[in-house]
N, C-alpha and C. Protein backbone atom coordinates (compact mmCIF):
# COMPACT_ATOMS: atom_id res chain seq x y z
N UNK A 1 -27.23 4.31 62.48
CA UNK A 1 -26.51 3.86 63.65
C UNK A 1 -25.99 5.10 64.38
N UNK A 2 -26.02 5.24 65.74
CA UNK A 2 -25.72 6.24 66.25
C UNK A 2 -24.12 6.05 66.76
N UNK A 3 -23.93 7.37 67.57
CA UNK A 3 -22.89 7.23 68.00
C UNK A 3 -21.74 5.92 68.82
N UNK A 4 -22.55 5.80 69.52
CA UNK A 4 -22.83 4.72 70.91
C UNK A 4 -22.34 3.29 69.79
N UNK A 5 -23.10 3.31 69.24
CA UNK A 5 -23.20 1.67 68.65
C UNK A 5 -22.32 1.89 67.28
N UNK A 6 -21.71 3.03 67.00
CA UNK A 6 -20.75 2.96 65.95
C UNK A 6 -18.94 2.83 67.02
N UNK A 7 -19.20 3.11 68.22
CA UNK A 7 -18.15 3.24 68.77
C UNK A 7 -17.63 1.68 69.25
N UNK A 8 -19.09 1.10 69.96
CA UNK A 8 -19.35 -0.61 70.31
C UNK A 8 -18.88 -1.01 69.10
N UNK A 9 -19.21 -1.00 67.85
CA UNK A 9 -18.68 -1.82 66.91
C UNK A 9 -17.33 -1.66 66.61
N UNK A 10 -16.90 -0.65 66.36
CA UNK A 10 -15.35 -0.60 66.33
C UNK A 10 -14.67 -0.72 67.52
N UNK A 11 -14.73 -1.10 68.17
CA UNK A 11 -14.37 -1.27 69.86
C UNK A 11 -14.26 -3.08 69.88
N UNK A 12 -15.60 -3.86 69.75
CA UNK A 12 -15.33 -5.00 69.02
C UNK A 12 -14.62 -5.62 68.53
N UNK A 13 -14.15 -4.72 67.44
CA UNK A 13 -13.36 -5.15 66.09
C UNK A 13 -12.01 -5.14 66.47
N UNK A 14 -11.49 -4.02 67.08
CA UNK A 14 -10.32 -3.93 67.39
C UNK A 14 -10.22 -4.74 68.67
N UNK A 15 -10.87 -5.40 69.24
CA UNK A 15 -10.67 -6.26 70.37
C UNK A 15 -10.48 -7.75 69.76
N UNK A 16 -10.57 -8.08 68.73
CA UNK A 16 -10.68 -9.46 67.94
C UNK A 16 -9.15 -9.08 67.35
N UNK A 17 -9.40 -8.04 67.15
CA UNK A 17 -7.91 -8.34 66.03
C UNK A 17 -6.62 -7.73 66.86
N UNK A 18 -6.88 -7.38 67.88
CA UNK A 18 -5.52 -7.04 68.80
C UNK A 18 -5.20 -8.26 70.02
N UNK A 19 -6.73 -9.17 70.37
CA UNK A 19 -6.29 -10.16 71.36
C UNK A 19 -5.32 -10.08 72.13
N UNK A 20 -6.08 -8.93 73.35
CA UNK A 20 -5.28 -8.47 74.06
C UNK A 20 -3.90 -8.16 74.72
N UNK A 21 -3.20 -7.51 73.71
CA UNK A 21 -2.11 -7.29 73.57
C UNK A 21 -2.00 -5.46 74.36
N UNK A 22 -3.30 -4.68 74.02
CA UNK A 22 -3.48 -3.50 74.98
C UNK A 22 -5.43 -3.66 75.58
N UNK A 23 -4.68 -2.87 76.89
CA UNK A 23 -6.15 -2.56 77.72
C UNK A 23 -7.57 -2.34 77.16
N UNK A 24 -8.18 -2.87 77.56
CA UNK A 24 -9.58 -2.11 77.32
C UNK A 24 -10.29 -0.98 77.16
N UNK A 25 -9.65 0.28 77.84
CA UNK A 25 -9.82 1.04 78.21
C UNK A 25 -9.12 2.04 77.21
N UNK A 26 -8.01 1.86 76.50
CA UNK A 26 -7.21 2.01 75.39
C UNK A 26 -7.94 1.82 74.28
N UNK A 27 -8.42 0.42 74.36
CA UNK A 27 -9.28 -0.09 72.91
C UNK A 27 -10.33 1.04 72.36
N UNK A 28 -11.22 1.19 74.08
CA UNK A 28 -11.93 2.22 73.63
C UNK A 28 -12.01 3.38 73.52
N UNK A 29 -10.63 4.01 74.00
CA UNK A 29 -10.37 5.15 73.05
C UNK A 29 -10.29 5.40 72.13
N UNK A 30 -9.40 4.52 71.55
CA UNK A 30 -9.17 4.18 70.21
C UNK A 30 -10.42 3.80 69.29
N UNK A 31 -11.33 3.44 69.67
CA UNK A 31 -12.58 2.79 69.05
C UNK A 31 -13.03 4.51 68.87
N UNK A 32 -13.60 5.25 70.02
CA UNK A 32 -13.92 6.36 69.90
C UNK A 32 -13.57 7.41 69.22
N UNK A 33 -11.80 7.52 68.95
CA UNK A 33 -11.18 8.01 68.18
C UNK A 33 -11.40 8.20 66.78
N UNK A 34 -11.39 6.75 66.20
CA UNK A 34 -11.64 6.26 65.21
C UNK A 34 -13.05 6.88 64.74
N UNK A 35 -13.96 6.44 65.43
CA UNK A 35 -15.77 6.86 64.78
C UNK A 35 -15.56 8.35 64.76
N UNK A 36 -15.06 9.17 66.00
CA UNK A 36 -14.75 10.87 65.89
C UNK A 36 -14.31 11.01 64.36
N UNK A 37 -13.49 10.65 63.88
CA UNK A 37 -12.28 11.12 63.07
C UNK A 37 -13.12 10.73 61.77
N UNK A 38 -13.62 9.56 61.90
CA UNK A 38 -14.96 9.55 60.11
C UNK A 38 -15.90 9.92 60.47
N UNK A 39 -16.41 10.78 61.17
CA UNK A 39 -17.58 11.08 61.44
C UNK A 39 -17.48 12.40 61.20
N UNK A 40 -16.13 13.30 61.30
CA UNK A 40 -16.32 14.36 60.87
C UNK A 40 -16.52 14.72 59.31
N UNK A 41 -17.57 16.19 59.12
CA UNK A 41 -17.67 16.04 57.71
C UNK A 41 -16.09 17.14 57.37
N UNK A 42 -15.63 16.78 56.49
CA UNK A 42 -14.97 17.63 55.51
C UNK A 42 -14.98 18.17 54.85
N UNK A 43 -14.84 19.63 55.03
CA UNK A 43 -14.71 20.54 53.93
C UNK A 43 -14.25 20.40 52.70
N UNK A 44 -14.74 20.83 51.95
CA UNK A 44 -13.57 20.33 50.20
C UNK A 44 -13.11 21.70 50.31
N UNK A 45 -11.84 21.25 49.87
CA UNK A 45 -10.49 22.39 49.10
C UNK A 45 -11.06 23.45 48.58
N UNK A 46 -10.86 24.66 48.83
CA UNK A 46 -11.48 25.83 48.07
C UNK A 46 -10.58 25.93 46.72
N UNK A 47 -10.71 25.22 45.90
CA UNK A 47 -9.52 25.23 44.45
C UNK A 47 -10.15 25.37 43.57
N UNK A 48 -9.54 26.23 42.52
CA UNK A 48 -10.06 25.34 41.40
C UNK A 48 -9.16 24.88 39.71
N UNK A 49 -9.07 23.85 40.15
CA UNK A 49 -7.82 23.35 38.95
C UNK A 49 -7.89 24.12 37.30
N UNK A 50 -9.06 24.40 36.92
CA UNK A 50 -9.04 25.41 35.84
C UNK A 50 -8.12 26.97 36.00
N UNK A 51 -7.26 27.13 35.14
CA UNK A 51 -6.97 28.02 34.62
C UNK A 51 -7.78 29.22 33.62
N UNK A 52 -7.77 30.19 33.91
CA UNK A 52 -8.78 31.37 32.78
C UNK A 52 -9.75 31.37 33.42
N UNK A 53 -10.42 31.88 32.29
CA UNK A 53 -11.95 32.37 32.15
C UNK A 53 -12.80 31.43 32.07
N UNK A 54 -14.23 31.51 32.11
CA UNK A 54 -15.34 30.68 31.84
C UNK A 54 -15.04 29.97 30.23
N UNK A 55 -15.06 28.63 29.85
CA UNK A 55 -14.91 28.12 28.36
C UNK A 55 -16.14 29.10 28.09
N UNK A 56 -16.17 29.45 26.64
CA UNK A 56 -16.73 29.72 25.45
C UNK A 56 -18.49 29.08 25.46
N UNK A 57 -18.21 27.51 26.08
CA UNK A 57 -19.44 27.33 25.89
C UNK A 57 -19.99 27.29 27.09
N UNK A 58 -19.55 27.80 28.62
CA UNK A 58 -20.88 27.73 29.30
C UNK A 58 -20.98 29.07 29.69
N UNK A 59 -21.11 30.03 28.48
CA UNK A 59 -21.29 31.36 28.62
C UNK A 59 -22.94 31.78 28.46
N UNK A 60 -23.32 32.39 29.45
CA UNK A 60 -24.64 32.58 29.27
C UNK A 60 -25.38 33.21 27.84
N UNK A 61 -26.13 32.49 26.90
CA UNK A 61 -26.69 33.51 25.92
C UNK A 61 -26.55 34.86 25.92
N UNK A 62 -26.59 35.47 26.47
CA UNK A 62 -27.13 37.22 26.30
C UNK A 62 -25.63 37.51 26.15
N UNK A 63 -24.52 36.62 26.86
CA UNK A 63 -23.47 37.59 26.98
C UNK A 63 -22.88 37.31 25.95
N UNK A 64 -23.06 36.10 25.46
CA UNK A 64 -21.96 35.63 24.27
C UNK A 64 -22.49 36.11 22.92
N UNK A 65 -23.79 36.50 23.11
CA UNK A 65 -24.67 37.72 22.19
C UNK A 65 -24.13 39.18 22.37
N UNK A 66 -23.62 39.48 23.33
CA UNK A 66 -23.72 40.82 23.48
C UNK A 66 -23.03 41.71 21.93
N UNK A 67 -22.49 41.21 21.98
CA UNK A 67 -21.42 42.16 20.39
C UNK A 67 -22.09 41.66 19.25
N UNK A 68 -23.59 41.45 19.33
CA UNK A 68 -24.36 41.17 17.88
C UNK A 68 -24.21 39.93 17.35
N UNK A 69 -23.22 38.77 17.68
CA UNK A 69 -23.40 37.83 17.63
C UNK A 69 -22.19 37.62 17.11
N UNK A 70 -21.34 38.29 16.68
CA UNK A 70 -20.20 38.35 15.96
C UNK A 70 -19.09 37.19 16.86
N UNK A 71 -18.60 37.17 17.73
CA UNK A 71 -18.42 36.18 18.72
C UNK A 71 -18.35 34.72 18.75
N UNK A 72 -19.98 34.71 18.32
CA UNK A 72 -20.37 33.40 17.90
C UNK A 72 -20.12 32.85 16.85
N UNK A 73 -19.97 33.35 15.88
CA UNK A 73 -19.92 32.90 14.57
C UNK A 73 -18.14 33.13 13.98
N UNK A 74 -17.45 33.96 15.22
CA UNK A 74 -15.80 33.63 15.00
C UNK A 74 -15.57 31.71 15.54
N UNK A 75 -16.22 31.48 16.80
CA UNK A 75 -15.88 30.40 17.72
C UNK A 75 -16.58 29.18 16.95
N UNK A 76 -17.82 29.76 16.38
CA UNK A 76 -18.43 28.41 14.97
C UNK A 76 -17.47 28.32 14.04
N UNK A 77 -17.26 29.74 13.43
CA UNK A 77 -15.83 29.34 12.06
C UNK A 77 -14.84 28.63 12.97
N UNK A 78 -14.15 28.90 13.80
CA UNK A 78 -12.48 28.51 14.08
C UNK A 78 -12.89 26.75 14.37
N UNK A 79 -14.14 26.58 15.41
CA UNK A 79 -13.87 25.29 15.79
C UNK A 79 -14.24 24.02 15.39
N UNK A 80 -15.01 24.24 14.30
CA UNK A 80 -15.24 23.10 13.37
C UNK A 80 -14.22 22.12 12.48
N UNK A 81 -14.56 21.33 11.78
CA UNK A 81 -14.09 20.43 10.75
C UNK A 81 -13.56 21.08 9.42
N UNK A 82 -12.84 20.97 9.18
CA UNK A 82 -11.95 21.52 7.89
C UNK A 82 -12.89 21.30 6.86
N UNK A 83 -13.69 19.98 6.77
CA UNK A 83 -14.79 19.64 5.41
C UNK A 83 -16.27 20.43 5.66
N UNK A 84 -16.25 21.23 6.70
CA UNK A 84 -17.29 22.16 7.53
C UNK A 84 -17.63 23.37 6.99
N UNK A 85 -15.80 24.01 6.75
CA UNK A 85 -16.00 25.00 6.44
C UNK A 85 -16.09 25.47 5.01
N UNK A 86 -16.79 26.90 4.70
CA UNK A 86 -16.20 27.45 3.22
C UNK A 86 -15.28 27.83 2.89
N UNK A 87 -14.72 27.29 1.71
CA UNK A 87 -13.81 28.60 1.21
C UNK A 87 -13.90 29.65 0.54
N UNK A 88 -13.11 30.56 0.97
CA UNK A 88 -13.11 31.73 -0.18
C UNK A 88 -12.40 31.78 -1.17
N UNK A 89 -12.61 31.89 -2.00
CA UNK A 89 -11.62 32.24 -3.38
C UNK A 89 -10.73 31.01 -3.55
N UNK A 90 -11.03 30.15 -3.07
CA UNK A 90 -10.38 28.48 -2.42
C UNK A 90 -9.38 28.48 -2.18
N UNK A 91 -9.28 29.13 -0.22
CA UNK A 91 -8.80 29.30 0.22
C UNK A 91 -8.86 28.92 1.32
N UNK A 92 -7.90 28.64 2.02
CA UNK A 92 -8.23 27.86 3.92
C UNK A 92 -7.99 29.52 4.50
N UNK A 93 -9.11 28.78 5.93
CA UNK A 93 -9.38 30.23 6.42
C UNK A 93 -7.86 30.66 7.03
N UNK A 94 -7.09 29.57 7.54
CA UNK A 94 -5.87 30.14 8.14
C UNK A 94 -5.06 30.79 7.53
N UNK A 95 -4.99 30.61 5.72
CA UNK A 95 -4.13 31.31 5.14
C UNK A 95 -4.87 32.67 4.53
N UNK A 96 -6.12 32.84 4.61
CA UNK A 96 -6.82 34.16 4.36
C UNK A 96 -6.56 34.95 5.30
N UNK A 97 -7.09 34.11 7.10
CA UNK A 97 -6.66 35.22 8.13
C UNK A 97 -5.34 35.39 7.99
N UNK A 98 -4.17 34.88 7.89
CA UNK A 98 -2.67 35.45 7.32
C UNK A 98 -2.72 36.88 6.22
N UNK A 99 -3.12 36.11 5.41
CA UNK A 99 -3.13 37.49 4.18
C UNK A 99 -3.79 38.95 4.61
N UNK A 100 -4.83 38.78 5.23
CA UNK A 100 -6.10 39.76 5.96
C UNK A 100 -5.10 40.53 7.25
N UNK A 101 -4.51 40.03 8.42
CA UNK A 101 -3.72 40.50 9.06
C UNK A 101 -2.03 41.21 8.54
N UNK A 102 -1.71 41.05 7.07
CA UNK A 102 -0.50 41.16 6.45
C UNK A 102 -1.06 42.71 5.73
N UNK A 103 -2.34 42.56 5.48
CA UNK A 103 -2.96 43.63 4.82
C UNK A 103 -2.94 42.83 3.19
N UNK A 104 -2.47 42.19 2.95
CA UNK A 104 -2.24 41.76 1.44
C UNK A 104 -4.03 41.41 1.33
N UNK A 105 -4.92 41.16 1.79
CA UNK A 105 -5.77 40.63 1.38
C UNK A 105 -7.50 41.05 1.87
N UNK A 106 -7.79 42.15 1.00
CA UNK A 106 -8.81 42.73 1.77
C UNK A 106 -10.13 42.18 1.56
């Protein structure tokens, strides 16, 4: 539908439901107004609601490789299931990395 006949239709409409209470000539400003005002496109918001860096996982291969892979296999240990992981010396990893950062535990 083009311009013309999007303006006729809302021009119409508002002539039924105002029963002349204002001019014609008003109506179809207003009709015109109206089709202008949705007819323009809109820009979206330059935002972006994330905070940080890129997540972990939509990091391109090569980069999340880059340090030998080491990276990967911290973000596999930390983010799994407790019945997932191994233990050492039967130990949870949170209280090894404790001991390991204390030095008590090499």
């Amino acid at each position: 539908m083009n311009r013309s006949q999007q303006v006729t239709e809302v021009f119409h409409e508002l002539r039924r439901s105002i029963d002349g209470q204002i001019s014609a000539r008003d109506i179809l400003a207003a009709a015109a107004s109206i089709v202008e005002l949705m007819s323009e496109e809109v820009e979206s918001p330059r935002y972006d609601l994330r905070h940080g860096g890129l997540p972990f996982e939509n990091w391109a291969v090569d980069v999340a490789l880059a340090d030998g892979g080491w990276r990967v296999m911290w973000h596999e240990m930390h983010r799994g299931a407790r019945w997932m992981r191994d233990d050492w010396d039967g130990m949870e990893f949170e209280e090894r990395d404790a001991r390991i950062r204390m030095g008590v535990y090499a």
